[in-house]
Protein backbone atom coordinates (compact mmCIF):
# COMPACT_ATOMS: atom_id res chain seq x y z
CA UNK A 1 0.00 0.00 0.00
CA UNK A 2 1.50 3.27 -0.93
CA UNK A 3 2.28 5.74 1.67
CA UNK A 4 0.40 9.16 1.76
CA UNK A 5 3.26 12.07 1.10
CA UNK A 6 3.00 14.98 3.67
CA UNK A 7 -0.01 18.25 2.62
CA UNK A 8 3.33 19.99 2.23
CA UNK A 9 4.28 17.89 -0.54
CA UNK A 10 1.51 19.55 -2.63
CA UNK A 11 1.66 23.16 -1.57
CA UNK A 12 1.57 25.96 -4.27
CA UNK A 13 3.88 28.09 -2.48
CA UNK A 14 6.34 25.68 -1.54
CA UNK A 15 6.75 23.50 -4.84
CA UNK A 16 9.06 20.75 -5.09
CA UNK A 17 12.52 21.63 -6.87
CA UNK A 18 11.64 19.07 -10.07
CA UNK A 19 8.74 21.16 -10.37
CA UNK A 20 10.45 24.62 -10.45
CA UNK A 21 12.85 23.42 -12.81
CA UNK A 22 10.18 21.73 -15.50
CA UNK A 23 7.82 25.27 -15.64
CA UNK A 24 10.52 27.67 -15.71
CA UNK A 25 12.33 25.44 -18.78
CA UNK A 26 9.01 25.51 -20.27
CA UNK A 27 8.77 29.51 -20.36
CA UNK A 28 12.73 29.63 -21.11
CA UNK A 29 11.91 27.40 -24.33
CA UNK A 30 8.37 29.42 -24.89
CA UNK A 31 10.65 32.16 -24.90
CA UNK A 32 13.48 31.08 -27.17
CA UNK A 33 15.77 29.57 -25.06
CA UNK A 34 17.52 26.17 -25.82
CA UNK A 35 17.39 24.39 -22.49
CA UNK A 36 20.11 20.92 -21.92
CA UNK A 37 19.86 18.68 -18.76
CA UNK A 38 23.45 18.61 -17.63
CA UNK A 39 24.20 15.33 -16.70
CA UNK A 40 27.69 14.27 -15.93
CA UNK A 41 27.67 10.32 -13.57
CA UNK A 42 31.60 10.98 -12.36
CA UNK A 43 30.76 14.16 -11.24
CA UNK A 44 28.21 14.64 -8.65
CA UNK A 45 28.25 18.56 -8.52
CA UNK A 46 27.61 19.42 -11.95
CA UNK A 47 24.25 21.81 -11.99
CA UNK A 48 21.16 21.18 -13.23
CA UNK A 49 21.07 22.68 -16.72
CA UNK A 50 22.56 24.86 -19.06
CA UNK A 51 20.48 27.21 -20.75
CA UNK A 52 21.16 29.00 -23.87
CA UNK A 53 19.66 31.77 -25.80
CA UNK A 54 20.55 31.82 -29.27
CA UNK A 55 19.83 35.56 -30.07
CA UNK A 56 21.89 36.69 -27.60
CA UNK A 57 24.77 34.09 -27.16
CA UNK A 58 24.47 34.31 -24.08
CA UNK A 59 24.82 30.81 -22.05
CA UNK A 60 23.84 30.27 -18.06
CA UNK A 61 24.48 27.06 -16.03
CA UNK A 62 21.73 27.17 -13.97
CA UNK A 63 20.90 24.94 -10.69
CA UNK A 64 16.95 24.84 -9.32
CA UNK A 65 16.65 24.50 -5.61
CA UNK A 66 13.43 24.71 -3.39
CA UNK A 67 12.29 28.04 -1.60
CA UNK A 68 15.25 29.18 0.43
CA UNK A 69 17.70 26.12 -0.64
CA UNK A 70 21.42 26.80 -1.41
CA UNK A 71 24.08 25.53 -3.11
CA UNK A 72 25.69 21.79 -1.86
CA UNK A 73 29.40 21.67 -1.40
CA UNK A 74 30.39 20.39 -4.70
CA UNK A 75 27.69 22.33 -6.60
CA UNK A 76 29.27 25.69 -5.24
CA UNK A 77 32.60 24.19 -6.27
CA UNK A 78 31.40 23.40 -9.64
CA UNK A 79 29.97 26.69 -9.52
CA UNK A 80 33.43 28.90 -8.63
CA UNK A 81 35.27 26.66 -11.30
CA UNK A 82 32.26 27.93 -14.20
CA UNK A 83 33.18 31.34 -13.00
CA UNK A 84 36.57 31.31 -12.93
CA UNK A 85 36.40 29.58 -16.82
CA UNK A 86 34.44 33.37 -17.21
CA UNK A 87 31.11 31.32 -17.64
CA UNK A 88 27.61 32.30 -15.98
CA UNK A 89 25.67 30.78 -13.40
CA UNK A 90 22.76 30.99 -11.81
CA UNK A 91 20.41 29.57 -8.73
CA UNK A 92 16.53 29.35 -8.93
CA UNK A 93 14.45 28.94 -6.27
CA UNK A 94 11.08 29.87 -7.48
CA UNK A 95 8.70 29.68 -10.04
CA UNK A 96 8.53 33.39 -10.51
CA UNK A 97 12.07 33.91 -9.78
CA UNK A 98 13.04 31.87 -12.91
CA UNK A 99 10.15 33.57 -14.98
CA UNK A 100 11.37 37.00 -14.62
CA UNK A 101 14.73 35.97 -15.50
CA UNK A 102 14.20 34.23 -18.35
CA UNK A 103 11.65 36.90 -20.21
C-alpha cells in the first residue's frame, strides 16, 4: 500500500525543486531559449542545466533549488570553477524567480 506524502508535498507556495525546474524550462523554451539537462555520472556537482539563448549568445548554467535552498558543497565548487572559466551561473528557487529571468 503506498504511503500518503505529507499536505506539504503539494503546496503551491512551496513546490518541489523538479517542479520549479520543469515550468521555468518551459517559459525559457516558450521564450526562445535552448534548455540541456546537464548530466555528468563521475561528477556529482555538476548543476542542473545549461540554458542557452541563441539571439543573444548568451549561455547560463543554472541549478533549481526549493524556496530558500542553497548551493551543496560540490555544486558551489562546480559553480566557482564555471566562474573562474568566465562562464555564468545561476540559482533558482522559485517559479517566478526563474520567470522573470528568463523573459
Amino acid at each position: 500500500m503506498p504511503t500518503e506524502r505529507p499536505q506539504s508535498f503539494y503546496k503551491e507556495d512551496d513546490p518541489l525543486e523538479k517542479v520549479i525546474e520543469a515550468k521555468v524550462k518551459k517559459r525559457a523554451r516558450d521564450n526562445g531559449w535552448l534548455t540541456y539537462k546537464w548530466v555528468s555520472p563521475n561528477n556529482r556537482g555538476v548543476l542542473d542545466d545549461i540554458m542557452i539563448n541563441p539571439e543573444t549568445e548568451e549561455v547560463w548554467f543554472v541549478e533549481f533549488k526549493r524556496k530558500g535552498k542553497t548551493w551543496t558543497a560540490k555544486q558551489a565548487d562546480v559553480r566557482d570553477d564555471l566562474i573562474a572559466a568566465g562562464q555564468k551561473t545561476k540559482l533558482i528557487d522559485s517559479i517566478e524567480e526563474g520567470y522573470k529571468f528568463f523573459k
